[in-house]
C-alpha atoms as a PDB file:
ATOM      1  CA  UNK A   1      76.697  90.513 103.156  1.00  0.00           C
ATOM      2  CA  UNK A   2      78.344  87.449 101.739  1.00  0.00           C
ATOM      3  CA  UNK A   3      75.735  85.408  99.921  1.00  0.00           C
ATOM      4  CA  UNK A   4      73.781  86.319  96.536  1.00  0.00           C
ATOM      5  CA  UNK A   5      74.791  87.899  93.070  1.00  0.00           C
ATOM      6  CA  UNK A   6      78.364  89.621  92.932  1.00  0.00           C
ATOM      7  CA  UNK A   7      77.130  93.328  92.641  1.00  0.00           C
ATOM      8  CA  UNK A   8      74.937  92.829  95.831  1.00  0.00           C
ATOM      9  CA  UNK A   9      77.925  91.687  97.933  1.00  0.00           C
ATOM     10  CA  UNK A  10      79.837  94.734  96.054  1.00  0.00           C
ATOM     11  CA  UNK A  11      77.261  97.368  97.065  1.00  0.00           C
ATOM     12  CA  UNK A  12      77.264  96.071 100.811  1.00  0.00           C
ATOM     13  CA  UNK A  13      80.787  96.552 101.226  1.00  0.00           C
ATOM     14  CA  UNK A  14      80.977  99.675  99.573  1.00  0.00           C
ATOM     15  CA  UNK A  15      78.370 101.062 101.406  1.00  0.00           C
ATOM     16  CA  UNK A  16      79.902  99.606 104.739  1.00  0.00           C
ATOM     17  CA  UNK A  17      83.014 101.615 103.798  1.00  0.00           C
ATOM     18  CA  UNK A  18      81.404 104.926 103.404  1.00  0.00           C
ATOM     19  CA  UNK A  19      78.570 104.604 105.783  1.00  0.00           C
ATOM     20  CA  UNK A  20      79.034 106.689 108.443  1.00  0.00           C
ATOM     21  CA  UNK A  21      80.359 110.008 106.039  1.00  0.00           C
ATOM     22  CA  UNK A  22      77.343 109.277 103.704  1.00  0.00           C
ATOM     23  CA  UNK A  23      75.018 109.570 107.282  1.00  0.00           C
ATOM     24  CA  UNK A  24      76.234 112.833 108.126  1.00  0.00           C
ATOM     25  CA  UNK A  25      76.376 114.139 104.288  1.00  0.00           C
ATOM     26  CA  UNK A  26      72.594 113.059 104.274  1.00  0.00           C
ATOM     27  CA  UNK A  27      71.131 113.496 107.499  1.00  0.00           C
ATOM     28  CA  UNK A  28      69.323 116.951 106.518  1.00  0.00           C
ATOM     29  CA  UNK A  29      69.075 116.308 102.967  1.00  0.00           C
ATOM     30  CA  UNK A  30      65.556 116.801 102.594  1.00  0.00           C
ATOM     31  CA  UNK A  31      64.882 120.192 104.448  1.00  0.00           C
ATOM     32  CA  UNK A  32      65.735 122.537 102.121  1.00  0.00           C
ATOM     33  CA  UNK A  33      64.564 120.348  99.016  1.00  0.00           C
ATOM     34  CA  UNK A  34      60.393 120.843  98.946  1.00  0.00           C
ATOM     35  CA  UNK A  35      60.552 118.503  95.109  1.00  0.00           C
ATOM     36  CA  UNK A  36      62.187 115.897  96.983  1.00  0.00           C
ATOM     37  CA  UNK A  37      59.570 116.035 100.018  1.00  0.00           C
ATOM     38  CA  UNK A  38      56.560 116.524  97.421  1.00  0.00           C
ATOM     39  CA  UNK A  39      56.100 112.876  96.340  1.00  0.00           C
ATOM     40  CA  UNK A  40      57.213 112.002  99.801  1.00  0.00           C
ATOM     41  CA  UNK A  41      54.507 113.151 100.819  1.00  0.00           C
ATOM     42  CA  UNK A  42      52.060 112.300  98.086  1.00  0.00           C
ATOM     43  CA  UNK A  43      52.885 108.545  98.698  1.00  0.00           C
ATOM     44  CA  UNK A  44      52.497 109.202 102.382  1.00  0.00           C
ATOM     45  CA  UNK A  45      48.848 110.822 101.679  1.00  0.00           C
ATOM     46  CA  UNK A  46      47.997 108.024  99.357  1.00  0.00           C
ATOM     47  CA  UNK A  47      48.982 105.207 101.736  1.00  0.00           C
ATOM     48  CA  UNK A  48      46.857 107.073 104.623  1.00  0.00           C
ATOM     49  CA  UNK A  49      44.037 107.567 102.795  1.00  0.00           C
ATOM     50  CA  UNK A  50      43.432 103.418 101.141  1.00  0.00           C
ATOM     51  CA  UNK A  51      43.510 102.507 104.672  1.00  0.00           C
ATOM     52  CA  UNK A  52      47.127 102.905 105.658  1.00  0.00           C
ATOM     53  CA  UNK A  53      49.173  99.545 107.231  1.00  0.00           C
ATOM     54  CA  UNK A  54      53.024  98.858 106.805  1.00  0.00           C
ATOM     55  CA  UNK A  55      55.295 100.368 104.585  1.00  0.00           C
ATOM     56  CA  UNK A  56      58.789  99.512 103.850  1.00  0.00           C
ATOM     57  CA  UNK A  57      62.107 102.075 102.373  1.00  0.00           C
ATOM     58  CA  UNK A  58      63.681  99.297 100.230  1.00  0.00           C
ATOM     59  CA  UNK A  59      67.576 100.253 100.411  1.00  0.00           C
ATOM     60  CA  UNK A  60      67.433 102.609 103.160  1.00  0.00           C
ATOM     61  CA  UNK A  61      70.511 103.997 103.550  1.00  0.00           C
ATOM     62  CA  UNK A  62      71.110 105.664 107.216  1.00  0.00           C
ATOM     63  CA  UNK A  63      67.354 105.734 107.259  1.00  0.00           C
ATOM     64  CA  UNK A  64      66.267 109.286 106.717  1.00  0.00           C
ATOM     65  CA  UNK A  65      63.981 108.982 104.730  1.00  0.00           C
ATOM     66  CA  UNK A  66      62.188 106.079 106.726  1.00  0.00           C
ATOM     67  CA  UNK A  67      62.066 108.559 109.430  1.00  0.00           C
ATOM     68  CA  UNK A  68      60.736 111.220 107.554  1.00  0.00           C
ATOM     69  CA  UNK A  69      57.663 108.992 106.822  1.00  0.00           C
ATOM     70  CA  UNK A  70      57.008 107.870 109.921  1.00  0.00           C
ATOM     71  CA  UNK A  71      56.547 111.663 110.969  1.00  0.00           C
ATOM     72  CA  UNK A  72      54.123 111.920 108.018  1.00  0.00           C
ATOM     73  CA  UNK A  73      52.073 109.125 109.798  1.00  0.00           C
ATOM     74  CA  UNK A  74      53.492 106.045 107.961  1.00  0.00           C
ATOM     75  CA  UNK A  75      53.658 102.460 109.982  1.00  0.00           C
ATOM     76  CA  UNK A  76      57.482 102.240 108.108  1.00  0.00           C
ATOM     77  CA  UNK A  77      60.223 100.156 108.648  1.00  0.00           C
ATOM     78  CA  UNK A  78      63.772 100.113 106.537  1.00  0.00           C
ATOM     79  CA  UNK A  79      65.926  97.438 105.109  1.00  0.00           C
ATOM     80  CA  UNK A  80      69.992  97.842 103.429  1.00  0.00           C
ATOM     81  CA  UNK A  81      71.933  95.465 102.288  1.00  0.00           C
ATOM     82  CA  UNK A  82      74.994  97.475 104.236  1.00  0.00           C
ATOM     83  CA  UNK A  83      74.304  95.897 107.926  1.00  0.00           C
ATOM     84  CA  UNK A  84      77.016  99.442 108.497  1.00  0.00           C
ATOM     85  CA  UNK A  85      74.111 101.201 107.588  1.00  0.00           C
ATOM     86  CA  UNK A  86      71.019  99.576 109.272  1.00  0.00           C
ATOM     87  CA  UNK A  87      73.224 100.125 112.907  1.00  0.00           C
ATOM     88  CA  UNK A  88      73.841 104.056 111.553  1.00  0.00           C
ATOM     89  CA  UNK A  89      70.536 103.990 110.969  1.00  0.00           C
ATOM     90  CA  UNK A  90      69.015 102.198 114.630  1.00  0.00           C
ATOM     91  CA  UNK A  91      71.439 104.176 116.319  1.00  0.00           C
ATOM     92  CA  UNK A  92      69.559 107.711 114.814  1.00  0.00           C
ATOM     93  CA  UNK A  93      66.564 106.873 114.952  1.00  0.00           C
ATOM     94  CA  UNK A  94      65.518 103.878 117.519  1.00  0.00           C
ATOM     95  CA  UNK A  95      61.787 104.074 117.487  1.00  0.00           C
ATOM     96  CA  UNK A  96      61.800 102.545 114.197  1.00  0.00           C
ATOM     97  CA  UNK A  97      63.035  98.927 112.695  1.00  0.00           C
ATOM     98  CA  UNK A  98      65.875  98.410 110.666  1.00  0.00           C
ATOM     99  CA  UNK A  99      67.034  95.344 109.039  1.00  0.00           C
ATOM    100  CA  UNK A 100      69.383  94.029 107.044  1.00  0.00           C
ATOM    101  CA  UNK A 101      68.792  92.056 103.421  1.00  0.00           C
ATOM    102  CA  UNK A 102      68.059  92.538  99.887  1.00  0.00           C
ATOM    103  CA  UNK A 103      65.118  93.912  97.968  1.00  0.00           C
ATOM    104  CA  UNK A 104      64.908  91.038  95.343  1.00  0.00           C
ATOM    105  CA  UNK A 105      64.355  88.388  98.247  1.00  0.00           C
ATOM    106  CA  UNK A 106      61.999  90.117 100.569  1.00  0.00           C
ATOM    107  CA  UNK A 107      61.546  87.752 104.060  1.00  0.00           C
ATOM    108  CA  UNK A 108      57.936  89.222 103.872  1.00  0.00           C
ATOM    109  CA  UNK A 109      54.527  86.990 102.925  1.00  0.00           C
ATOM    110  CA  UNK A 110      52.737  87.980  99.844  1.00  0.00           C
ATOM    111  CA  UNK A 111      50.491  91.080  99.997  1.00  0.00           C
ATOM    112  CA  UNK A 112      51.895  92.264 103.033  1.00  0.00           C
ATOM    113  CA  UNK A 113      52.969  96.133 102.419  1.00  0.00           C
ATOM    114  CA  UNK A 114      50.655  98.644 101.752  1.00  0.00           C
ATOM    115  CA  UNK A 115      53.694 100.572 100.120  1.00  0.00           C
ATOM    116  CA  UNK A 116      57.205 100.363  99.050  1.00  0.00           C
ATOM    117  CA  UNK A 117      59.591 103.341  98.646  1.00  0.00           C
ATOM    118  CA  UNK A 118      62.614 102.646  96.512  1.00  0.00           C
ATOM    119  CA  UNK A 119      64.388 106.027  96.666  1.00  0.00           C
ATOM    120  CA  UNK A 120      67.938 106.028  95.191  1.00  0.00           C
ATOM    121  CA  UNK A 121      68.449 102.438  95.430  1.00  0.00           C
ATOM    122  CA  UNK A 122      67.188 100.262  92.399  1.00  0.00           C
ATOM    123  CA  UNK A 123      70.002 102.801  90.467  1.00  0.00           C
ATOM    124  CA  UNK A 124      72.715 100.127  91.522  1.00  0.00           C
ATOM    125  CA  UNK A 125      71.116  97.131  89.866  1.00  0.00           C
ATOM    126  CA  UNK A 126      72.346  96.228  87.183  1.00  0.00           C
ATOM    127  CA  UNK A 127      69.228  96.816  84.166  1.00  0.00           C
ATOM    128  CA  UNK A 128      68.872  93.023  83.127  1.00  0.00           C
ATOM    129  CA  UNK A 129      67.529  91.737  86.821  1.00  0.00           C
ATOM    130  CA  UNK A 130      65.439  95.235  87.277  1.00  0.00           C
ATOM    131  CA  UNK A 131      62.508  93.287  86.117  1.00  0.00           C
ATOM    132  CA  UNK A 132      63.154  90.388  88.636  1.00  0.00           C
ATOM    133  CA  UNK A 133      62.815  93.247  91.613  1.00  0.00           C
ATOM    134  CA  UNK A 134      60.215  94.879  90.571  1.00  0.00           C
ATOM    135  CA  UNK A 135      58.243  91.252  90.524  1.00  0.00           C
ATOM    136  CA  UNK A 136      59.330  90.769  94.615  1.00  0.00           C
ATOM    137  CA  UNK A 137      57.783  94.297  95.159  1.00  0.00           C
ATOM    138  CA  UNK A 138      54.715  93.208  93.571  1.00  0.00           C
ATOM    139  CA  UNK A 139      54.652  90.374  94.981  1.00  0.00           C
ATOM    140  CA  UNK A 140      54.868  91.757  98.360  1.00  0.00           C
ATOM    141  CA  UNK A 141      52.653  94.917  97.881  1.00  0.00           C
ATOM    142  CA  UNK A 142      48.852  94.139  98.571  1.00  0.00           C
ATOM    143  CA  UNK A 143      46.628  94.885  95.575  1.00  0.00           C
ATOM    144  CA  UNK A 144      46.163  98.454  95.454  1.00  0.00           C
ATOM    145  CA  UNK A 145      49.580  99.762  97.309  1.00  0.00           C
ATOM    146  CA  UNK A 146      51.583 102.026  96.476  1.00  0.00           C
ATOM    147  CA  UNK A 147      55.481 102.030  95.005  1.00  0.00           C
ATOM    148  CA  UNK A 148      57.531 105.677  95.044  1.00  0.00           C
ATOM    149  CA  UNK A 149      61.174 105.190  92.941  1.00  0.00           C
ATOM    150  CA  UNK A 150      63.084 107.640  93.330  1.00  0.00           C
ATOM    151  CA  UNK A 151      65.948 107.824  90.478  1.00  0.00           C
ATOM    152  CA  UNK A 152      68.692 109.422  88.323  1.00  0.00           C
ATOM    153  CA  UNK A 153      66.975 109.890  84.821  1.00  0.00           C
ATOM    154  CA  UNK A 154      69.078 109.733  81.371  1.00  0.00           C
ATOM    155  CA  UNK A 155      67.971 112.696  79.999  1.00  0.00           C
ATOM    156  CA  UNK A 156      66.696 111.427  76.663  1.00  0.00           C
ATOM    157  CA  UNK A 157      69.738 109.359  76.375  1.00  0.00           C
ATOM    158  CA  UNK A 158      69.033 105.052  77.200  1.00  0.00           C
ATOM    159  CA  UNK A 159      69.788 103.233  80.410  1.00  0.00           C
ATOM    160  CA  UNK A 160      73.349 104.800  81.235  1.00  0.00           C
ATOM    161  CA  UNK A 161      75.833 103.659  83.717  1.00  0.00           C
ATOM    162  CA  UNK A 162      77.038 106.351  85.471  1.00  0.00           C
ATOM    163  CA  UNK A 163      80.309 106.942  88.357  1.00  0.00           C
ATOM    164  CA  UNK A 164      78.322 106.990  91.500  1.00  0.00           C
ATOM    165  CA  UNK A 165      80.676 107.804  94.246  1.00  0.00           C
ATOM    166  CA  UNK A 166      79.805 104.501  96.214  1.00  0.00           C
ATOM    167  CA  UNK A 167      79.536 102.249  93.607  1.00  0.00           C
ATOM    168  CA  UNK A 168      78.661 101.619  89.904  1.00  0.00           C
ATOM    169  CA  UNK A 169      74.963 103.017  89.106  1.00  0.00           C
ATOM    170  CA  UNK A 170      72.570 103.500  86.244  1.00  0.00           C
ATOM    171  CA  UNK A 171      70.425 106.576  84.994  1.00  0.00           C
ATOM    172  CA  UNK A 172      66.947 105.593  83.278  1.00  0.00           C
ATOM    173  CA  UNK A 173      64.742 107.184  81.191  1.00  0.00           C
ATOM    174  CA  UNK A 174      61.515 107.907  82.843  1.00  0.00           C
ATOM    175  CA  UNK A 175      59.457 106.301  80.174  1.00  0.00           C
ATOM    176  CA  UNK A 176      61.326 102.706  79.882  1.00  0.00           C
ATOM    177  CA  UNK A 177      61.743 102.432  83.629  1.00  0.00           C
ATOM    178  CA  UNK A 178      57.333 103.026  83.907  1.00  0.00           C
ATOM    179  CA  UNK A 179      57.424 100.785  81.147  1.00  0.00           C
ATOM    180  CA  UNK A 180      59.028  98.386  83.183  1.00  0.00           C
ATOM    181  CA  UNK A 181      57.089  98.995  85.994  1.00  0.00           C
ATOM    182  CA  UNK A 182      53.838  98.523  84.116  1.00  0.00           C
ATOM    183  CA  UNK A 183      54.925  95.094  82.757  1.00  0.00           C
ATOM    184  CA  UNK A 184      55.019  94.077  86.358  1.00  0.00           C
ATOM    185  CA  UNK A 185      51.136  94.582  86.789  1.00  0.00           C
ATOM    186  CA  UNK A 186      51.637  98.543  88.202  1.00  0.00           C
ATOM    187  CA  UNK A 187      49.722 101.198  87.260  1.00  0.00           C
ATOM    188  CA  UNK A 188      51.268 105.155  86.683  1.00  0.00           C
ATOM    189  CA  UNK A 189      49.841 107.184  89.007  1.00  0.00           C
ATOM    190  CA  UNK A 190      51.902 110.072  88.720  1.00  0.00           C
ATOM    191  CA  UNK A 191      55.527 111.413  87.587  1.00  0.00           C
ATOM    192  CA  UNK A 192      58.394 114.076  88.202  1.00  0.00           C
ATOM    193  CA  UNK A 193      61.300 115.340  86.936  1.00  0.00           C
ATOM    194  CA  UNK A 194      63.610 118.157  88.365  1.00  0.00           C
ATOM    195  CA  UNK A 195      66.936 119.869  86.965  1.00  0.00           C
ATOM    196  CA  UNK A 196      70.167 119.271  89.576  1.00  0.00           C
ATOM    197  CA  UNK A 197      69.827 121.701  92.266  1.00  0.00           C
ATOM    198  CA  UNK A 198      71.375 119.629  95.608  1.00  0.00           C
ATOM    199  CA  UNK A 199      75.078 120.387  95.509  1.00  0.00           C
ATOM    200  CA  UNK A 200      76.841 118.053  93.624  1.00  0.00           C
ATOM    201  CA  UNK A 201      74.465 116.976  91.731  1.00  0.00           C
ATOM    202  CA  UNK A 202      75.025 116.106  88.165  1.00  0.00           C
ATOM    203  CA  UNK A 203      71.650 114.805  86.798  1.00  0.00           C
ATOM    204  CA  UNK A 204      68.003 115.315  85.795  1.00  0.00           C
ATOM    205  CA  UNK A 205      66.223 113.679  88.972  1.00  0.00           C
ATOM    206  CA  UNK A 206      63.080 110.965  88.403  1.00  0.00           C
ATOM    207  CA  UNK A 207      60.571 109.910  90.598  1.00  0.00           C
ATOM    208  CA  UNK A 208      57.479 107.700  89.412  1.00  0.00           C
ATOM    209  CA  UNK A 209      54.509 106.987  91.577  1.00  0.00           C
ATOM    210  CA  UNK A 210      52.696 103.522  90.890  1.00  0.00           C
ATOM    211  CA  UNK A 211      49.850 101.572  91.928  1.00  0.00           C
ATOM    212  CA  UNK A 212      49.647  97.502  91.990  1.00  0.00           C
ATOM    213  CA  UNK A 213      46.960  96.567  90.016  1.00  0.00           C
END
């Protein structure tokens, strides 16, 4: 990508460069990690039972996640800034759409998704424009959907930037991020947090489950 803010064009091309090891180091990540696939599925309940309709993983990566939606009965599509990524991603799993652009200018009319998931990829923005994307995905959620973040939390410590191995990254506390959340007109629904356990890992992991009001 070659348009928009500095650190979006950053995280593209890092991503590009690492794509295809970061596919095969996260292809399975989920199957032996039932608090990961809990509020997976959760959101995927929720979304089923208000009537279901499309959902969209906002920075999807090689698309595993998307994928693991769709088999929970999700309409889902994904979208990356890395376009290295989105063809990873097509090429695994074709029955699904991939596309490439940016989660704080969404090419999608207002109140079309019936949920977002954000999982591991607001942590690269940089905490002054946070507020800015958490407006788009309001603004493209219909009244009543449903937004799943999935994040590195601070551990009582503020918003931290942190050596991600892509790219540069941010922990959050729990509270300020739903605080943030809640400013742009989304409700708490629900919350987690779980102790490193993935190899590698380094940090307390966050996930908070909101509503548009």
């Amino acid at each position: 990508m070659t348009e928009g803010p500095s650190h979006l064009a950053a995280t593209a091309t890092a991503y590009d460069a690492v794509a295809a090891l970061y596919a095969d180091l996260f292809r399975n990540a989920l199957d032996d990690q039932p608090l990961d696939r809990a509020p997976l599925d959760v959101f995927a309940e929720l979304v089923r039972t208000t009537g279901g309709g499309p959902v969209a993983e906002l920075g999807c990566g090689p698309g595993y996640v998307a994928a693991y939606l769709r088999k929970q009965g999700l309409d889902v599509f994904g979208l990356d800034l890395s376009p290295v990524m989105i063809d990873l991603a097509r090429e695994a799993y074709p029955e699904l759409r991939f596309e490439v652009g940016s989660m704080d200018a969404l090419d999608l009319a207002d109140g079309t998704l019936r949920g977002i998931v954000s999982w591991y990829s607001l942590i690269h923005t940089p905490p002054q424009d946070l507020p800015a994307y958490l407006g788009e995905f309001r603004r493209v959620l219909a009244p009543g959907g449903h937004l799943l973040i999935g994040f590195c939390e601070s551990e009582g410590e503020p918003v931290t930037p942190f050596d991600h191995k892509v790219t540069t990254a941010y922990r959050w506390p729990i509270d300020e991020l739903a605080a943030l959340a809640h400013a742009a007109d989304f409700t708490e629904i629900g919350r987690m947090l779980r102790e490193p356990q993935a190899e590698g890992q380094r940090f307390r992991q966050g996930r908070l489950l909101m509503r548009r009001q």
